[in-house]
Protein backbone atom coordinates (compact mmCIF):
# COMPACT_ATOMS: atom_id res chain seq x y z
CA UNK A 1 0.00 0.00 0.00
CA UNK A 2 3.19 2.73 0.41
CA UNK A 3 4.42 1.99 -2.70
CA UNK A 4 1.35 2.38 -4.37
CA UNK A 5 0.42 5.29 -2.20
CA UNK A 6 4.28 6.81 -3.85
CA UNK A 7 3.75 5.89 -7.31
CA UNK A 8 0.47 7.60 -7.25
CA UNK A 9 1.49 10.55 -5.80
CA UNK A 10 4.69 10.60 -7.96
CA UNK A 11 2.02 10.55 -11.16
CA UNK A 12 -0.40 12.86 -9.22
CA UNK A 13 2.62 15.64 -8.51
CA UNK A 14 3.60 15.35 -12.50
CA UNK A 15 0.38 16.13 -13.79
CA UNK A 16 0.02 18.52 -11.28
CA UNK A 17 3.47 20.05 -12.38
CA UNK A 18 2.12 19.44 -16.15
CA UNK A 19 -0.92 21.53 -15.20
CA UNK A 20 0.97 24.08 -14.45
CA UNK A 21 3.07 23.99 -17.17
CA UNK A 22 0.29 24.58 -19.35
CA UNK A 23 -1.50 27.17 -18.16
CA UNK A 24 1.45 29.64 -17.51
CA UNK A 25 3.81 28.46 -19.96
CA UNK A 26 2.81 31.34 -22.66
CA UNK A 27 2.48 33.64 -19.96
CA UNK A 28 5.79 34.18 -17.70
CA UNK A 29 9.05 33.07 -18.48
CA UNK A 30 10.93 29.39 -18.28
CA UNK A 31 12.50 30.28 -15.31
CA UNK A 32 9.48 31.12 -13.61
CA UNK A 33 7.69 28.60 -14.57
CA UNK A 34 10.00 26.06 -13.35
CA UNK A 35 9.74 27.62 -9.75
CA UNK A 36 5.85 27.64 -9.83
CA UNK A 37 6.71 23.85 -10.75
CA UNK A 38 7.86 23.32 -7.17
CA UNK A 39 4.53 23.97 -5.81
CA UNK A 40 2.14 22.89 -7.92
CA UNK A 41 -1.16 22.56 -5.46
CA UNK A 42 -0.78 26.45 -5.79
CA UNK A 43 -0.55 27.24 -8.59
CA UNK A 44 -1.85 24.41 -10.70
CA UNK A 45 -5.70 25.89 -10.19
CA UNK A 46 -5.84 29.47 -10.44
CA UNK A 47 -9.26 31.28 -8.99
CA UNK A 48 -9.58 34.64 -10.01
CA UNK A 49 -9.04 36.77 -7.43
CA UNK A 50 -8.20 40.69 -6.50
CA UNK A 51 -4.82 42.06 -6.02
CA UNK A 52 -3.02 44.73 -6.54
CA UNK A 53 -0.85 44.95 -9.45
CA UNK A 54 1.19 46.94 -12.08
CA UNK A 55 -0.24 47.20 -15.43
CA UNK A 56 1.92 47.93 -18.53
CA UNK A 57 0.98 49.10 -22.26
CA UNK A 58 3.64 49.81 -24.65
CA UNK A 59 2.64 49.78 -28.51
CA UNK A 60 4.58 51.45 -32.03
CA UNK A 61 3.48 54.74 -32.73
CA UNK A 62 2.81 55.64 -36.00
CA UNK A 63 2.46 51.60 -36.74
CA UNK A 64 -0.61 52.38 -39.68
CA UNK A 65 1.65 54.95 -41.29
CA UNK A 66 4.71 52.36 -41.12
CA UNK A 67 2.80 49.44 -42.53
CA UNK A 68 2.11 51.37 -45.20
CA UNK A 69 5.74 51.51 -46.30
CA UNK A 70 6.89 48.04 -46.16
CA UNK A 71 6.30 44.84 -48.09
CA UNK A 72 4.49 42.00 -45.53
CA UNK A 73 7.11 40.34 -44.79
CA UNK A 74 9.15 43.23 -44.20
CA UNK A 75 6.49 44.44 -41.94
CA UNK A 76 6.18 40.69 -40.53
CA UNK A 77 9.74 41.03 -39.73
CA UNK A 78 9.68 44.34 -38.30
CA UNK A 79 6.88 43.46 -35.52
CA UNK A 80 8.34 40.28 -34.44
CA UNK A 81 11.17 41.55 -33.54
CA UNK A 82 9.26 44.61 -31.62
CA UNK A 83 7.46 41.70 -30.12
CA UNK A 84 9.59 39.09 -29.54
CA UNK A 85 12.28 42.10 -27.56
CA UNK A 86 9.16 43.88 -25.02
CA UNK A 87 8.72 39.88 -24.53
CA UNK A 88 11.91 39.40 -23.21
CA UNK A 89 11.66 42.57 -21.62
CA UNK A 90 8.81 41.45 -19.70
CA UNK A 91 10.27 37.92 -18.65
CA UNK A 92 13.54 39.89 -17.25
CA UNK A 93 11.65 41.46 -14.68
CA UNK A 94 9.49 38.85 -13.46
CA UNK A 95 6.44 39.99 -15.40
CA UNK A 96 3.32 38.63 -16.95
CA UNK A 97 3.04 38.47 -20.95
CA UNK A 98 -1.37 39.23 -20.92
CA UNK A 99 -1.62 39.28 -24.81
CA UNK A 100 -0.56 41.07 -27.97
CA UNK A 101 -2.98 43.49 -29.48
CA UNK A 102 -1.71 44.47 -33.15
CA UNK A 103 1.41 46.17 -32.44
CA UNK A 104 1.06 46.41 -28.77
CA UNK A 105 2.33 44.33 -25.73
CA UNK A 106 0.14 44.27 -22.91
CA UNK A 107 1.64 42.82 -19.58
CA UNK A 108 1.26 43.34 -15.85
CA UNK A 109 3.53 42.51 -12.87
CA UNK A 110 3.09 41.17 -9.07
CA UNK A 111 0.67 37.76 -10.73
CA UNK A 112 0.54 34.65 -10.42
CA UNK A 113 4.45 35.12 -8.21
CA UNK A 114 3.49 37.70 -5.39
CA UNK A 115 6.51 40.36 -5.95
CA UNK A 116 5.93 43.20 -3.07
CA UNK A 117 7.86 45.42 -5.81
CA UNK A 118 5.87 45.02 -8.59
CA UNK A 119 5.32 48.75 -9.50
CA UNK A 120 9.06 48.72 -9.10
CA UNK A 121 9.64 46.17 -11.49
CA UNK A 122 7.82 47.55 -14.40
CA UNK A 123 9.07 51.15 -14.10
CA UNK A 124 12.31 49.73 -14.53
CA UNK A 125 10.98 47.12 -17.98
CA UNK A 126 9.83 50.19 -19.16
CA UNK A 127 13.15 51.66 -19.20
CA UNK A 128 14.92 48.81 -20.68
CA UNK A 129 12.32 48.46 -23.48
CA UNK A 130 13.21 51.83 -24.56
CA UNK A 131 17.02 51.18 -24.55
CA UNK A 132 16.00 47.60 -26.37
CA UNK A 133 14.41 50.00 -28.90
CA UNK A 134 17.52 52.06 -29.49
CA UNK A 135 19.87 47.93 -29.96
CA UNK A 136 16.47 47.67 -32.63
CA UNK A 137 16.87 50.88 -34.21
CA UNK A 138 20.42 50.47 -35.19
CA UNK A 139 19.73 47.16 -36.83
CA UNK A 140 16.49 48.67 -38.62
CA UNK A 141 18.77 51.91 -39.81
CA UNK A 142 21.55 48.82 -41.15
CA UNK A 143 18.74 47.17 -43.21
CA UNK A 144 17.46 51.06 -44.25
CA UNK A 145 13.59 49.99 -42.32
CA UNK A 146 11.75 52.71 -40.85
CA UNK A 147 13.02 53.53 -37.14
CA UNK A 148 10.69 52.89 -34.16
CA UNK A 149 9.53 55.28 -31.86
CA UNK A 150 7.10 53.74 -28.64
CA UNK A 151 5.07 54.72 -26.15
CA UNK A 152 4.22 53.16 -22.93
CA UNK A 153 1.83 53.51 -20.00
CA UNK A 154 1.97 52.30 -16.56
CA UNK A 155 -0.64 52.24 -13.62
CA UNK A 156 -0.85 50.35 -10.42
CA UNK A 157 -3.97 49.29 -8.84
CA UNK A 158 -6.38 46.87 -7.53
CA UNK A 159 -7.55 44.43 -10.82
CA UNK A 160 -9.70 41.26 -10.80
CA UNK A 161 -6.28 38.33 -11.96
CA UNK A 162 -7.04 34.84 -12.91
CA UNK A 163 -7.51 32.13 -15.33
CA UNK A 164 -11.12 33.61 -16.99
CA UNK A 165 -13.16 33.03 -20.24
CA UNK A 166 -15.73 31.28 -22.13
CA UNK A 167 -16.03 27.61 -22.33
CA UNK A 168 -14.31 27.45 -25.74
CA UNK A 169 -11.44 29.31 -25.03
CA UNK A 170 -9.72 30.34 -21.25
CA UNK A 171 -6.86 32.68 -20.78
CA UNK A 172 -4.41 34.09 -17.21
CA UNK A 173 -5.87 37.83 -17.60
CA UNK A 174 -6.65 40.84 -15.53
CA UNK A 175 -9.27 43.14 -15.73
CA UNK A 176 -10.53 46.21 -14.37
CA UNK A 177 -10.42 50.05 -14.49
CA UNK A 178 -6.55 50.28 -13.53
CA UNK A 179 -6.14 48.57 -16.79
CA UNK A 180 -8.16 50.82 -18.24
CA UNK A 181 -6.69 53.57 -17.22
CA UNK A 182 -2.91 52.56 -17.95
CA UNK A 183 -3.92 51.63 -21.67
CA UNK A 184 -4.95 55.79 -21.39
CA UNK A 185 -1.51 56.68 -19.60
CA UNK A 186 0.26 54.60 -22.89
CA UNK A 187 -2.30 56.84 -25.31
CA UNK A 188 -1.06 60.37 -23.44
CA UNK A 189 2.23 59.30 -24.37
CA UNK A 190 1.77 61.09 -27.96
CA UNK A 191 -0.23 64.63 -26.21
CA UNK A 192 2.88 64.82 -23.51
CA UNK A 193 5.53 64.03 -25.95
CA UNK A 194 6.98 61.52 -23.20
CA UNK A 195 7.94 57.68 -24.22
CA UNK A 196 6.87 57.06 -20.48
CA UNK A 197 3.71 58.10 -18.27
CA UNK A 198 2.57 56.56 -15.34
CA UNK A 199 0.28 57.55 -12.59
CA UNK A 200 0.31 58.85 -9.50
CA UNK A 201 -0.01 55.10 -7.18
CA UNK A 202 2.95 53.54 -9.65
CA UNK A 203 5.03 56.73 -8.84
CA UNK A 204 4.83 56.48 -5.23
CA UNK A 205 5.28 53.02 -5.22
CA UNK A 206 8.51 52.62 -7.37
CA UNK A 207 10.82 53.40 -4.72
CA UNK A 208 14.63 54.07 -6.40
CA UNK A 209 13.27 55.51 -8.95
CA UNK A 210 12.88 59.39 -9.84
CA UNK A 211 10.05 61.22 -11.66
CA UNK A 212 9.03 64.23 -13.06
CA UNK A 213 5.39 65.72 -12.97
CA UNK A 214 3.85 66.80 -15.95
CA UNK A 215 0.73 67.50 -15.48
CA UNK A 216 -3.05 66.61 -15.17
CA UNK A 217 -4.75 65.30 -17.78
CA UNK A 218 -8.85 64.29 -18.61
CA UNK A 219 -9.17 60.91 -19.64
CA UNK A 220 -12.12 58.76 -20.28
CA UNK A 221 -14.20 57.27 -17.31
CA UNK A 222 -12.77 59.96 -14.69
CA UNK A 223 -14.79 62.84 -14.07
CA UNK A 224 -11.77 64.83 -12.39
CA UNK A 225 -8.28 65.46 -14.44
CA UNK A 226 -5.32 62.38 -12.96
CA UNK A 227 -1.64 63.04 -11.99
CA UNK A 228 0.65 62.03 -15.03
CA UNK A 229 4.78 61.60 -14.38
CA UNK A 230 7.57 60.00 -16.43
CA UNK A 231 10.71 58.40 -14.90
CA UNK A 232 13.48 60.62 -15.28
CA UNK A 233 16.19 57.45 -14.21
């Protein structure tokens, strides 16, 4: 009876671990993955749930106009590479890879890994995906392809994080208006000329990092004008 209480448990753990596996595997990195691995009864079912995170938009601006230049696999090229880099962005810092939408990345940080520094964390993706933007660049201006400009937005706040959808299709998501609103922040990014805005919770929250005010701004869904600041290290 032990040793078929072990090899049961020993095939109940792996499908456990392959459970696991599965449902994170296109969302957070290898390495994290194989840590959420070593305790699968955790994270092998995943309620929904609310916490708060970090939410981060970045997307091409100017994509339409750009598309209109190149030949499709030029352009198929061109956005797999913007892709596949904010990807690895993401993965560096511990984040969560939510979905692509066209030529934007959306991801958010501190789910399904609690990380306490989670605001912290993106701030600081943010400002690598701009310096992976300038390695891209240089390689684009080589191969004469139009240079890439982005823009991203950041917000921290309570969302609703879990495994959600229909019955035909399922998906590790977050919703809620702090998304909302940091899809806005990544839209401002044009009207304040800044690569970076983030609001005011994210700002007070990324300790070791510095901003700079620049303003208040209207945005949809908020009948009073929001705090707006980009990282100035």
């Amino acid at each position: 009876l032990t040793l078929v209480n072990l090899v049961a448990g020993y095939f109940v753990e792996g499908r456990a671990r392959r459970a696991v596996a599965g449902l994170f595997g296109e969302y957070v990195s290898p390495a994290l993955v194989d840590r959420m691995m070593r305790d699968p009864k955790r994270y092998g079912r995943v309620a929904s749930e609310d916490r708060e995170l970090t939410i981060l938009f970045v997307d091409i601006r100017g994509f339409t106009r750009i598309s209109e230049t190149m030949q499709p696999e030029q352009l198929r090229e061109y956005i797999n590479a913007f892709l596949t880099s904010m990807t690895d962005v993401v993965y560096r810092y511990g984040g969560t890879l939510d979905k692509y939408i066209g030529d934007a990345v959306m991801a958010f940080f501190g789910a399904p890994v609690i990380d306490p520094q989670h605001a912290v964390h993106a701030v600081a993706a943010a400002l690598s995906m701009l310096e992976e933007v300038q390695r891209l660049n240089r390689e684009f201006e080589r191969r004469q392809l139009p240079l890439m400009r982005i823009g991203i937005g950041i917000n921290t706040g309570v969302v609703r994080v879990g495994d959600m959808g229909s019955r035909l299709r399922r998906a590790y998501t977050v919703i809620g208006d702090a998304v909302n609103l940091a899809s806005r922040f990544e839209g401002l990014t044009k009207e304040f000329d800044a690569p970076i805005i983030v609001g005011e919770t994210t700002m007070r929250q990324a300790g070791g990092h510095t901003f700079r005010e620049l303003g208040r701004a209207r945005v949809t869904g908020r009948t009073e004008p929001v705090g707006v600041y980009t990282p100035s290290s």
